[in-house]
C-alpha atoms as a PDB file:
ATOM      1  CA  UNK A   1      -0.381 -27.473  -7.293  1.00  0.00           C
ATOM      2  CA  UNK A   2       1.160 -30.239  -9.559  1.00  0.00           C
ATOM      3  CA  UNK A   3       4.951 -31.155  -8.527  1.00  0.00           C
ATOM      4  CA  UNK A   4       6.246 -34.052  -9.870  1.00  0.00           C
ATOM      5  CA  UNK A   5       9.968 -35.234  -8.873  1.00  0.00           C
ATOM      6  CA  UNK A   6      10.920 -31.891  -7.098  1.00  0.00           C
ATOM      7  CA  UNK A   7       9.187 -29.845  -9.965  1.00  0.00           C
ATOM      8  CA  UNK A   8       6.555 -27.619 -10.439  1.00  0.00           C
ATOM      9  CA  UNK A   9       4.556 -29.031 -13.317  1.00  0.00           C
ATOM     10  CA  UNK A  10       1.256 -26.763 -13.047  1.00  0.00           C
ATOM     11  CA  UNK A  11      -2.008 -26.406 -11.137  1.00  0.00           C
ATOM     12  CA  UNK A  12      -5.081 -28.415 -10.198  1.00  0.00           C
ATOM     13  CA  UNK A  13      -8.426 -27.068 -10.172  1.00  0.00           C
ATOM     14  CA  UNK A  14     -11.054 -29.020  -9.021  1.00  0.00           C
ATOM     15  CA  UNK A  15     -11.118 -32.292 -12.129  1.00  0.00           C
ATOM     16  CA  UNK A  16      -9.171 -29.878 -14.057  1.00  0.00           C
ATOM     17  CA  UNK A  17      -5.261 -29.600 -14.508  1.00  0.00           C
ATOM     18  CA  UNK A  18      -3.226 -26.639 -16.237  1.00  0.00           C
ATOM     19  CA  UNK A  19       0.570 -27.611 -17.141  1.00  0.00           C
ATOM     20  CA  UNK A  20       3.191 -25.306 -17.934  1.00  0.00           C
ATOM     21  CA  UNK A  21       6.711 -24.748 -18.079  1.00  0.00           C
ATOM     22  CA  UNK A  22       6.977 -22.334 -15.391  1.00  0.00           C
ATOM     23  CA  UNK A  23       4.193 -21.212 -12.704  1.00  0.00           C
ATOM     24  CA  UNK A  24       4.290 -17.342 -12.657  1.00  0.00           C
ATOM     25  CA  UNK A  25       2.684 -16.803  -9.021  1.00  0.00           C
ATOM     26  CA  UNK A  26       0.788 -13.460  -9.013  1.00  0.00           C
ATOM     27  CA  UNK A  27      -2.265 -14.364  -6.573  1.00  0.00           C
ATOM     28  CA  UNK A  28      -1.628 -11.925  -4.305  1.00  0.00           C
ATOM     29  CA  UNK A  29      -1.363 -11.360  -0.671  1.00  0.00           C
ATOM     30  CA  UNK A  30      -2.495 -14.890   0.168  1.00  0.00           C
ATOM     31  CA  UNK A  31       0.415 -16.647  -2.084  1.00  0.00           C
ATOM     32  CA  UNK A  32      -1.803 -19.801  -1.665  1.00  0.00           C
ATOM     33  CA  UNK A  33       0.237 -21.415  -4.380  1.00  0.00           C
ATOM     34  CA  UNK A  34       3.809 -20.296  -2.656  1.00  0.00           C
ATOM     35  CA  UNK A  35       3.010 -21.803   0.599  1.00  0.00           C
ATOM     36  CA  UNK A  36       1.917 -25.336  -1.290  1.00  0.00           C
ATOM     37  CA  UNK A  37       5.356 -25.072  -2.984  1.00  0.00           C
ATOM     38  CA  UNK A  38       7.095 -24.537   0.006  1.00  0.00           C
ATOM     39  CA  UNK A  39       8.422 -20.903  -0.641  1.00  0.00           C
ATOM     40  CA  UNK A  40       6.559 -19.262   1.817  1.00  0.00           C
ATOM     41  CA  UNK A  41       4.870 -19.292   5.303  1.00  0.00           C
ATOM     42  CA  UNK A  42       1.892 -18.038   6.189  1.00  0.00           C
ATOM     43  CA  UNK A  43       1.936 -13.869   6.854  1.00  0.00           C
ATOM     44  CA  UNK A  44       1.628 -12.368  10.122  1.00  0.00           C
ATOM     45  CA  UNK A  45      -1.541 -10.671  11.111  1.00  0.00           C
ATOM     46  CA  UNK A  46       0.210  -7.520  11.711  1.00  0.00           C
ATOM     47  CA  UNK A  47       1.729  -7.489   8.639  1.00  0.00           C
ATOM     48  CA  UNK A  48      -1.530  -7.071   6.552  1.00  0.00           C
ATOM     49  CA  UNK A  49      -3.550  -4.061   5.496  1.00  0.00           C
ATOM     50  CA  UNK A  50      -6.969  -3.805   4.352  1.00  0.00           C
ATOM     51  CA  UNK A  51      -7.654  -1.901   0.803  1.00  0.00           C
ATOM     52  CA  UNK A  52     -10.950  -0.803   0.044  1.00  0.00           C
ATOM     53  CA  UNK A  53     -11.534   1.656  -3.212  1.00  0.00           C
ATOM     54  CA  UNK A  54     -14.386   3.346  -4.985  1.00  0.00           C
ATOM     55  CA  UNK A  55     -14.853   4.776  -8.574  1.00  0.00           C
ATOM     56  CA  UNK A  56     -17.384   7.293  -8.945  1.00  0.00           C
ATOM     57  CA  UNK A  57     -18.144   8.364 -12.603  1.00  0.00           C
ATOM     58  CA  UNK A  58     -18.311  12.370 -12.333  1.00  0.00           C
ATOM     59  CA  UNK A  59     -18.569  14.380 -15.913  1.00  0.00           C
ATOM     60  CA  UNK A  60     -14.671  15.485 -17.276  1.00  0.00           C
ATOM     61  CA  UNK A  61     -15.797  19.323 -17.086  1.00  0.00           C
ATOM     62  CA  UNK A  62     -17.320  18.942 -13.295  1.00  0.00           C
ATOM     63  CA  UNK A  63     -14.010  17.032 -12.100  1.00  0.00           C
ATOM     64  CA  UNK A  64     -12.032  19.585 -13.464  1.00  0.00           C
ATOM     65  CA  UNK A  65     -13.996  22.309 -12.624  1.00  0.00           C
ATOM     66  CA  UNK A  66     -13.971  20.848  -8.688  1.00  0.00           C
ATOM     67  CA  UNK A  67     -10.192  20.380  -8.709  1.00  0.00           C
ATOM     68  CA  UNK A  68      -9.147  22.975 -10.375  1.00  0.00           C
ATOM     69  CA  UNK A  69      -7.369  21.183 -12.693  1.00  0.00           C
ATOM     70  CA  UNK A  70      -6.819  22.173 -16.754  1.00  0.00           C
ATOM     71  CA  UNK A  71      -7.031  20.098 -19.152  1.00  0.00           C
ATOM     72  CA  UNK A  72      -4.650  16.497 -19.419  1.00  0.00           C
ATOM     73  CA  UNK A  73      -3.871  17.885 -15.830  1.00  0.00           C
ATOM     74  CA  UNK A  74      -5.127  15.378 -12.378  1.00  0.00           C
ATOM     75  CA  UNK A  75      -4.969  15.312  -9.027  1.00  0.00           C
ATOM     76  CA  UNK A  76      -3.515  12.795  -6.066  1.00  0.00           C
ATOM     77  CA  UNK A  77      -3.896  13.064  -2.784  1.00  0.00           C
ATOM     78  CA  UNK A  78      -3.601  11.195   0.409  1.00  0.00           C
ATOM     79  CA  UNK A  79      -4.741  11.885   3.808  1.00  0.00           C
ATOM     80  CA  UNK A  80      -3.712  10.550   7.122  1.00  0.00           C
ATOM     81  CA  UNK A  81      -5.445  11.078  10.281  1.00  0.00           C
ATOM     82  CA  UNK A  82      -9.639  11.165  10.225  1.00  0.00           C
ATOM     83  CA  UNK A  83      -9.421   9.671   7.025  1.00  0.00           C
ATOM     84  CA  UNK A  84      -8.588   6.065   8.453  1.00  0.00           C
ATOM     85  CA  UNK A  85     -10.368   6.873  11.544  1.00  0.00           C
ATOM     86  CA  UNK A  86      -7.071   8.095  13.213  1.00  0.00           C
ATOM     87  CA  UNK A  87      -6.404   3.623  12.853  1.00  0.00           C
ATOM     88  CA  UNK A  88      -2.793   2.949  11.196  1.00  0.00           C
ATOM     89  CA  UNK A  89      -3.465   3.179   7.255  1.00  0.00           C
ATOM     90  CA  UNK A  90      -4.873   6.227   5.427  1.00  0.00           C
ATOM     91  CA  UNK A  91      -7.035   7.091   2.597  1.00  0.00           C
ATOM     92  CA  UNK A  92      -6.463   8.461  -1.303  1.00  0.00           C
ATOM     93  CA  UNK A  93      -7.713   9.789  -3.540  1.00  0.00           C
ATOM     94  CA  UNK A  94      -7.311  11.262  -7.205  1.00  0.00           C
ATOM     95  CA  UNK A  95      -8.761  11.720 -10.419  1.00  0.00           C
ATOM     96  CA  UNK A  96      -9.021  10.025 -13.756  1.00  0.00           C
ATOM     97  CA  UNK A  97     -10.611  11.566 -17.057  1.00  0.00           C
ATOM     98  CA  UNK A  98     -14.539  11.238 -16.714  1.00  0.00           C
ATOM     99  CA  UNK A  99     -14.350   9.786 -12.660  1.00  0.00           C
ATOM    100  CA  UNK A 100     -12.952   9.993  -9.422  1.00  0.00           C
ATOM    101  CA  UNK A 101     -11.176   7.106  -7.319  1.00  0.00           C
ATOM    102  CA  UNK A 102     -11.249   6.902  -3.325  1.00  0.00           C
ATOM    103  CA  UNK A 103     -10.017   4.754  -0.739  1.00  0.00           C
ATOM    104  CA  UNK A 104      -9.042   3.811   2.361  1.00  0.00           C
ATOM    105  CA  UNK A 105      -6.354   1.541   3.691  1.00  0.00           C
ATOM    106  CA  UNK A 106      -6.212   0.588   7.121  1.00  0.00           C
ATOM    107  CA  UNK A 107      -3.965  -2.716   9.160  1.00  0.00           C
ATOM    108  CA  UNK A 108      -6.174  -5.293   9.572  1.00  0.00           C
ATOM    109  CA  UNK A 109      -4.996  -6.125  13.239  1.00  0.00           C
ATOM    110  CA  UNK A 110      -6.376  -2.678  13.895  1.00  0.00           C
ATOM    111  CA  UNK A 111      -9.642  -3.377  11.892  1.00  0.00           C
ATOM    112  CA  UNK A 112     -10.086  -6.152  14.383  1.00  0.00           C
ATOM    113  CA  UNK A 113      -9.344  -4.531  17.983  1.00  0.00           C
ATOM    114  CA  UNK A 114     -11.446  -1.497  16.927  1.00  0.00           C
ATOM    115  CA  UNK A 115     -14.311  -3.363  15.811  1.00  0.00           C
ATOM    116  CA  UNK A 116     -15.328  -1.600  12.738  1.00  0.00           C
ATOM    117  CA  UNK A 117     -15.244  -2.274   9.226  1.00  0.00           C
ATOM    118  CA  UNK A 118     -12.979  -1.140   6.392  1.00  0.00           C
ATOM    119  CA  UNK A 119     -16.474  -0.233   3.881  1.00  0.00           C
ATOM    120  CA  UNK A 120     -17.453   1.858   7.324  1.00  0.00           C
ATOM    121  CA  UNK A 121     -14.395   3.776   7.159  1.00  0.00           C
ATOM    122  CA  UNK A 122     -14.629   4.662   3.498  1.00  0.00           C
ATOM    123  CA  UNK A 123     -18.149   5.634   3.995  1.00  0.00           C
ATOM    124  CA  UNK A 124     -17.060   8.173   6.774  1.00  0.00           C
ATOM    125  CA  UNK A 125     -14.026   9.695   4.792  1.00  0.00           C
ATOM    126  CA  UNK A 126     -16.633  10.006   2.388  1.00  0.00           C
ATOM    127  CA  UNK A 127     -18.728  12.382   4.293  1.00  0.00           C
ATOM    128  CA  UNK A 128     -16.210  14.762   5.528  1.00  0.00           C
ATOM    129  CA  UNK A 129     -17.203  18.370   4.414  1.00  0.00           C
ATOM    130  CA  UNK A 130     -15.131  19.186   2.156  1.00  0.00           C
ATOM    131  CA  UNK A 131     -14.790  15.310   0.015  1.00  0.00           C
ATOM    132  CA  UNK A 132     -18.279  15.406   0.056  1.00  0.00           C
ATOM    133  CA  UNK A 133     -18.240  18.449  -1.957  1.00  0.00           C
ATOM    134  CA  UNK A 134     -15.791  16.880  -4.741  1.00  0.00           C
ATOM    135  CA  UNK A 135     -17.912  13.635  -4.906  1.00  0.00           C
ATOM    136  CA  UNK A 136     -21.219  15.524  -5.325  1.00  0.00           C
ATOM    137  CA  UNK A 137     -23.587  13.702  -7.974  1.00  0.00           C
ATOM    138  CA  UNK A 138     -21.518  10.872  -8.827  1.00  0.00           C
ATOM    139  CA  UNK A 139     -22.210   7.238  -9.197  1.00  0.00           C
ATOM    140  CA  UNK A 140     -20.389   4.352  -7.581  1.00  0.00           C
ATOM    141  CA  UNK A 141     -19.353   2.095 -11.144  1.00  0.00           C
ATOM    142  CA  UNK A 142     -16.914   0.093  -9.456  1.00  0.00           C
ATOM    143  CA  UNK A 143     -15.589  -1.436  -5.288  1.00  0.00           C
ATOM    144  CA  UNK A 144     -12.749  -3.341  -4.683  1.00  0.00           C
ATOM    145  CA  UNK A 145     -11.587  -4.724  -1.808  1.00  0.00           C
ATOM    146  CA  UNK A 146      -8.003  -6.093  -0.982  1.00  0.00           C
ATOM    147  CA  UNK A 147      -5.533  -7.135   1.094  1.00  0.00           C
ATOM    148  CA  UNK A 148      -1.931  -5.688   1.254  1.00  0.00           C
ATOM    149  CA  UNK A 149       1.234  -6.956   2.451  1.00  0.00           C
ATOM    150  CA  UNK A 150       3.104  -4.065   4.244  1.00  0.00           C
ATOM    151  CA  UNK A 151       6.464  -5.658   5.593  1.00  0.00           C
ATOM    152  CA  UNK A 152       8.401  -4.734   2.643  1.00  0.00           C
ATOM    153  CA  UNK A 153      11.422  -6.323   2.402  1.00  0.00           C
ATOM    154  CA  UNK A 154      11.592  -8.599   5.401  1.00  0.00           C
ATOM    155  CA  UNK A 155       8.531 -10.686   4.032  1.00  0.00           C
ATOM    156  CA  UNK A 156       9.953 -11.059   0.595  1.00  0.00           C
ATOM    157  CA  UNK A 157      10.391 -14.942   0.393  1.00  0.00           C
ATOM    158  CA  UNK A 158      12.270 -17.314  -2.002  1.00  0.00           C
ATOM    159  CA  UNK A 159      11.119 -16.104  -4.990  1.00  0.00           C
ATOM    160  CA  UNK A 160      11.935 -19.156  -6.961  1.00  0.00           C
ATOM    161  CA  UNK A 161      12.139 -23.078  -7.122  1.00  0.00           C
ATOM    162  CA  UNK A 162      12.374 -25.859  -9.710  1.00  0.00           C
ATOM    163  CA  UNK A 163       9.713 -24.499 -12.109  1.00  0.00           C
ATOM    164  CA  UNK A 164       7.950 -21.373 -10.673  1.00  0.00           C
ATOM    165  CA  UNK A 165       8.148 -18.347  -9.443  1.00  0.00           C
ATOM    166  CA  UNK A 166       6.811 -15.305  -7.782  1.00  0.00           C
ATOM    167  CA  UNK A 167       5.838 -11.812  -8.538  1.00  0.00           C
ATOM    168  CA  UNK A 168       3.597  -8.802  -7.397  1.00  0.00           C
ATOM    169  CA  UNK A 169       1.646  -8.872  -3.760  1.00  0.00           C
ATOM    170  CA  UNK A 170       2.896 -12.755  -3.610  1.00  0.00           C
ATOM    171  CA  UNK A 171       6.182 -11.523  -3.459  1.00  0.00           C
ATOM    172  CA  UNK A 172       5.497  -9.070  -0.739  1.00  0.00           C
ATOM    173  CA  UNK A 173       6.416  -6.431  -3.450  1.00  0.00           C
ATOM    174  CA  UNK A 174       5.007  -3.064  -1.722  1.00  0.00           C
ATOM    175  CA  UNK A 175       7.165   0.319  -0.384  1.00  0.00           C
ATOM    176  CA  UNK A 176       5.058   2.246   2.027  1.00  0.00           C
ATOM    177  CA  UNK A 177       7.288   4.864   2.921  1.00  0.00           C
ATOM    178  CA  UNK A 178       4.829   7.285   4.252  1.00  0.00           C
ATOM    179  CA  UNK A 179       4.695   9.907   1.630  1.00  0.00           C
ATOM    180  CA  UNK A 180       3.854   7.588  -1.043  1.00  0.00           C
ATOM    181  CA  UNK A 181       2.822   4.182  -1.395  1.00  0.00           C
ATOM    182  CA  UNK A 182       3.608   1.884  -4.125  1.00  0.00           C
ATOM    183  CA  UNK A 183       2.782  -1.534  -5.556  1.00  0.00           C
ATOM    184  CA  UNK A 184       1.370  -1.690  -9.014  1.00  0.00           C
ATOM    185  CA  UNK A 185       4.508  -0.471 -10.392  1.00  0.00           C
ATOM    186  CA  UNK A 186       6.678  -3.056  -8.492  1.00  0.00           C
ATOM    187  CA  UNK A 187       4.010  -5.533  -9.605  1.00  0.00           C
ATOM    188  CA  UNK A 188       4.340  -5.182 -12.959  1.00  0.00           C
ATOM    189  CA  UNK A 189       8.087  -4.690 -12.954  1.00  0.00           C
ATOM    190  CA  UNK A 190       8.262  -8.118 -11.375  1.00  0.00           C
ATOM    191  CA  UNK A 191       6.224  -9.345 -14.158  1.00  0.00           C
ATOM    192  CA  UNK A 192       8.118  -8.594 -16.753  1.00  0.00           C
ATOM    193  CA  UNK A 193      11.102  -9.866 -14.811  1.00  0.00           C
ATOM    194  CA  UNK A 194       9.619 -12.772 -14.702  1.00  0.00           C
ATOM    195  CA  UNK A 195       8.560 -13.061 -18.300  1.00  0.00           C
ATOM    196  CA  UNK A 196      12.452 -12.346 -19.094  1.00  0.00           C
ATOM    197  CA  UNK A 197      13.871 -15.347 -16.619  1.00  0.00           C
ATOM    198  CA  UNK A 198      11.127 -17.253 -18.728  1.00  0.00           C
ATOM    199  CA  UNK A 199      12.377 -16.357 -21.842  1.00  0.00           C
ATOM    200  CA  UNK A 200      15.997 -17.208 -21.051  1.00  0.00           C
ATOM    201  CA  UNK A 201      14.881 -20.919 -19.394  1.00  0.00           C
ATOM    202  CA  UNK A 202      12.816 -21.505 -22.623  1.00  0.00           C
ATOM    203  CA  UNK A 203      16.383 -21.007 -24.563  1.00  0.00           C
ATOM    204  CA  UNK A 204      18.069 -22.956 -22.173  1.00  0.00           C
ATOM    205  CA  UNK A 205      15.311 -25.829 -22.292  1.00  0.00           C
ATOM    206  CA  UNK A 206      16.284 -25.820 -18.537  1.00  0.00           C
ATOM    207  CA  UNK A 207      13.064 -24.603 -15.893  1.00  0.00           C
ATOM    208  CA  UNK A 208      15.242 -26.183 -13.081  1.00  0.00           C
ATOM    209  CA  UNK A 209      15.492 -24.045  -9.741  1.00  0.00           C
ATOM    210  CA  UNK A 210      19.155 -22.467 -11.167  1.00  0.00           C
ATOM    211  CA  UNK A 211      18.039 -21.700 -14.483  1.00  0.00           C
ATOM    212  CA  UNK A 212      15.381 -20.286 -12.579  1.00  0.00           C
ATOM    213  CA  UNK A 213      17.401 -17.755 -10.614  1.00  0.00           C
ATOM    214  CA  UNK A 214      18.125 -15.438 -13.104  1.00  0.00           C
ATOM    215  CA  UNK A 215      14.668 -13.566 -11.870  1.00  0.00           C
ATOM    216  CA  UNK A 216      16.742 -12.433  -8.632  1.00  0.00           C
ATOM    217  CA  UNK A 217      19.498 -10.506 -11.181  1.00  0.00           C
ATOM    218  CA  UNK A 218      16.671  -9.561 -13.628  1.00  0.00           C
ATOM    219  CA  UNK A 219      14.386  -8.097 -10.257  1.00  0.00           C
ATOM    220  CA  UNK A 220      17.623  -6.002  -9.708  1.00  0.00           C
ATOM    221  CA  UNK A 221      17.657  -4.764 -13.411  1.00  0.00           C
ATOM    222  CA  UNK A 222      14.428  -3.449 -12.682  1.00  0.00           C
ATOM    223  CA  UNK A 223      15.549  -1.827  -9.426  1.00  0.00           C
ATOM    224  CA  UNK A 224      12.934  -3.803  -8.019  1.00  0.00           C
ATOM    225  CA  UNK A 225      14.858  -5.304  -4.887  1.00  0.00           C
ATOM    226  CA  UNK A 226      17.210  -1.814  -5.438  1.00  0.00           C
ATOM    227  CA  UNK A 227      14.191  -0.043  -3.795  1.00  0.00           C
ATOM    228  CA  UNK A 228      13.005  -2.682  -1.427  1.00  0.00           C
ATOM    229  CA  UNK A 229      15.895  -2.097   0.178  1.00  0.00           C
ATOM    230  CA  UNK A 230      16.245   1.623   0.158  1.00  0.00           C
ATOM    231  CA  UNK A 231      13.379   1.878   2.537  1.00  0.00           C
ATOM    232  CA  UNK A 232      13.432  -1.160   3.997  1.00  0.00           C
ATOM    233  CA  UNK A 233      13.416   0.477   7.603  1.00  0.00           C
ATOM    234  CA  UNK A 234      10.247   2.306   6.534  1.00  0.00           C
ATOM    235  CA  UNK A 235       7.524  -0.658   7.504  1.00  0.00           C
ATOM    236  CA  UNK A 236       8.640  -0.962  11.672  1.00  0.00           C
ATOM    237  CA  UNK A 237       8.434   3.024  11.192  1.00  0.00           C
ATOM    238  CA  UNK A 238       4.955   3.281   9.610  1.00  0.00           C
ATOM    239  CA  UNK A 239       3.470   1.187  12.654  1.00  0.00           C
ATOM    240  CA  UNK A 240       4.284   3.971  14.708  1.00  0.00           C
ATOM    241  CA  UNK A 241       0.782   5.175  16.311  1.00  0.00           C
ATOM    242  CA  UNK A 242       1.392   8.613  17.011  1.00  0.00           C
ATOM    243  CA  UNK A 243       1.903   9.013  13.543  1.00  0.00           C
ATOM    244  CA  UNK A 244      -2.098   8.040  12.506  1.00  0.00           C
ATOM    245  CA  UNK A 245      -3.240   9.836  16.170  1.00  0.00           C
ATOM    246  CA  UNK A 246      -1.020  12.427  17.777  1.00  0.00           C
ATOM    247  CA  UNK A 247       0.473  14.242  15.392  1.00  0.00           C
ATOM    248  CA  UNK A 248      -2.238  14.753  12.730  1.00  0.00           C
ATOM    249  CA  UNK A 249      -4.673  15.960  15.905  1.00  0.00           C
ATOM    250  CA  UNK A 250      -2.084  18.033  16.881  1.00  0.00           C
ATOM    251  CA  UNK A 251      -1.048  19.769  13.429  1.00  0.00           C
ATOM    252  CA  UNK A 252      -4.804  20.284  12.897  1.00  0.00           C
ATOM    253  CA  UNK A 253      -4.993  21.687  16.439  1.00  0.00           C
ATOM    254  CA  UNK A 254      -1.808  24.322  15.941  1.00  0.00           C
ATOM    255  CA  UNK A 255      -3.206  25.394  12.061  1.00  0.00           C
ATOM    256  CA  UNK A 256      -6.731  26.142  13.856  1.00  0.00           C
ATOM    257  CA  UNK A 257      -5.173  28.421  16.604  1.00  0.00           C
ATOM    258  CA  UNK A 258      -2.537  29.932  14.430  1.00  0.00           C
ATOM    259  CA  UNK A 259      -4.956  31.053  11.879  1.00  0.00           C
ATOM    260  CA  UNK A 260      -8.293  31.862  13.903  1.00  0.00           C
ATOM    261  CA  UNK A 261      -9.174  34.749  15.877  1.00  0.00           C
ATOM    262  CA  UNK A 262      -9.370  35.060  19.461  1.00  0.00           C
ATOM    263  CA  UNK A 263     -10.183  37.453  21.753  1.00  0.00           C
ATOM    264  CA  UNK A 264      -7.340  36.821  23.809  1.00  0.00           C
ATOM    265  CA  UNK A 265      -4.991  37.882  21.513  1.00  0.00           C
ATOM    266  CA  UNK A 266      -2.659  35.534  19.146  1.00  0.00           C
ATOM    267  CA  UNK A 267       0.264  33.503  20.195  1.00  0.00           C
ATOM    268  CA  UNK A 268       3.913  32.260  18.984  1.00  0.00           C
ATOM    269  CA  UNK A 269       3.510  28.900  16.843  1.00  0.00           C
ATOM    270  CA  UNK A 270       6.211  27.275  19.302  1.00  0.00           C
ATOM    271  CA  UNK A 271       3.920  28.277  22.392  1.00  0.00           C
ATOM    272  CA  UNK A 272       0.978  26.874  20.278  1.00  0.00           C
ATOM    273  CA  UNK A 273       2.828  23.787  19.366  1.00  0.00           C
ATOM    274  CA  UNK A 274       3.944  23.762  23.159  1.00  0.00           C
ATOM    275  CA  UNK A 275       0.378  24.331  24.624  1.00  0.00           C
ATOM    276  CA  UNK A 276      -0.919  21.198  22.353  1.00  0.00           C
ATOM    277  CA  UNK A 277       1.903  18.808  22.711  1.00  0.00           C
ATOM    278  CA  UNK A 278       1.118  19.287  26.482  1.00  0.00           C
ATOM    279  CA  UNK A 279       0.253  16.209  28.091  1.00  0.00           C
ATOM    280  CA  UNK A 280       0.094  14.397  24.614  1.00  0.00           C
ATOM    281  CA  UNK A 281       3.545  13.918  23.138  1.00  0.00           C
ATOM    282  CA  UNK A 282       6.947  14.960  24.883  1.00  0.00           C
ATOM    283  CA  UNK A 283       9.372  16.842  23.364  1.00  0.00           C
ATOM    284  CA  UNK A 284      12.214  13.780  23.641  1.00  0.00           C
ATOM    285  CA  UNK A 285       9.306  11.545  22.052  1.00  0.00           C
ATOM    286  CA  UNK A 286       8.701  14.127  19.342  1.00  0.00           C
ATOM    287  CA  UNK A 287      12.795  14.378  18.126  1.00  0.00           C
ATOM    288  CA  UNK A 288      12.904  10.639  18.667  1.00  0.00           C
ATOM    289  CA  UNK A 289      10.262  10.447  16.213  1.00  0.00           C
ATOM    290  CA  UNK A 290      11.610  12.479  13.530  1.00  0.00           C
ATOM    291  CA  UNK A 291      14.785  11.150  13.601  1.00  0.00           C
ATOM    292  CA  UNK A 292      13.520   7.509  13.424  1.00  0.00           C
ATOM    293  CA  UNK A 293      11.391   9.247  10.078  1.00  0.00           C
ATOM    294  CA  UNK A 294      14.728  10.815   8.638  1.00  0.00           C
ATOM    295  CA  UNK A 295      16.852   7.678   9.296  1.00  0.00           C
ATOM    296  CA  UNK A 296      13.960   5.307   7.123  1.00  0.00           C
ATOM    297  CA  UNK A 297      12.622   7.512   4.815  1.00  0.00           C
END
């Protein structure tokens, strides 16, 4: 990082130096740059997930064939539960034209006291029964690997200072809300925010910290902080662990007994549910639960 009198001028590399107007910070999780320029500290452990993903090339016909899926149609899914090896994260997975992307998304923290690793888990999700089916025959053409900041809006730091600024991952731009998870579209979003705050300085001639601070109103023009803050209870709900543990066993439990056969006759769902809550969850912890869900979804 180059900062000369108070201002960002650019970035060092090694012999090498690369000046510019403005720094657009879009590193990622790590914000390496941030933290030199004094925006941001360093990110809690518990605050950081694990991203692993796989794209398997699978024939156009075979995918759709698999998924039942018609032509210019896909499929998404996630899964919760075995997928992440009942750890706090889960797994996707959906389609593209001619291949098939999977992965798996676990906290790090819980990486670490479990002792296994995230390319373990994906490997594992990959086996189940009934993935293994859709992945049949395909080749691995790509892996990535990558680390995701899941506070939402209580990591988002100063986003801007005499000559930079900071976008995507960096920014702690991600809404994990449980039923959907979202980051590239924030990323980009901040991007062009950024490229519009630019714009304006360049007019200006000014790339001082309050020409700068247009990127806060243009962020909200792109509903970008609008939605940080409509789930911003979400993240302290998502580290819930009954959610990853208890409750998909459970569900998976109740679906097997209300839909199998036994010889001792069937049963009411509620004295299913009852019978495998029993000893697991309570009933006060259960409401508790969904209420806390409601109140931050």
């Amino acid at each position: 990082m180059i900062i000369e009198n108070d201002m960002v001028k650019g970035i060092k590399t090694g012999a090498d130096e690369v000046l510019a107007d403005v720094v657009v910070d879009c590193e990622g999780t790590t914000a390496t740059l941030a933290k030199k320029a004094g925006l941001r500290k360093d990110i809690a452990p518990e605050h950081v997930s694990v991203g692993v993903k796989e794209v398997i090339d699978l024939p156009s016909n075979t995918i759709e064939e698999r998924f039942g899926l018609e032509d210019e149609e896909g499929f998404a899914g996630v899964c919760v539960g075995y997928a992440s090896n009942w750890l706090r994260g889960g797994a996707f997975i959906y389609t593209n034209k001619d291949s098939v992307s999977i992965g798996v998304v676990v906290k790090a923290v819980d990486l670490v006291e479990a002792k296994v690793e995230a390319p373990s888990i994906i490997e594992n999700f990959k086996s189940h029964p009934l993935i293994k089916k859709l992945l049949r025959g395909g080749k691995v053409v790509e892996y990535s690997a990558h680390t995701i900041p899941e506070a939402g809006l209580a990591m988002v730091p100063k986003l801007y200072r005499n000559g930079m600024l900071v976008c995507g991952d960096a920014a702690g731009f991600i809404i994990n809300n449980g039923y959907t998870f979202r980051g590239v579209d924030l990323a980009i979003s901040s991007g062009i925010a950024a490229a519009d705050t630019v714009k304006k300085a360049r007019e200006r001639n000014n790339y001082t910290e309050s020409s700068l601070s247009y990127y806060m109103e243009a962020l909200e023009k792109r509903k970008v902080l609008t939605d940080l803050r409509t789930f911003s209870k979400a993240p302290k709900y998502m580290e819930n662990r009954r959610l990853y543990t208890a409750y998909p066993r459970m569900i998976c439990e109740v679906l097997e007994e209300m839909y199998g056969v036994r010889e001792a006759g069937t049963k009411k769902v509620k004295d299913i549910a009852r019978g495998r809550m029993k000893g697991k969850v309570s009933m006060i912890t259960l409401i508790r639960d969904m209420l806390a869900g409601v109140n931050a979804m």
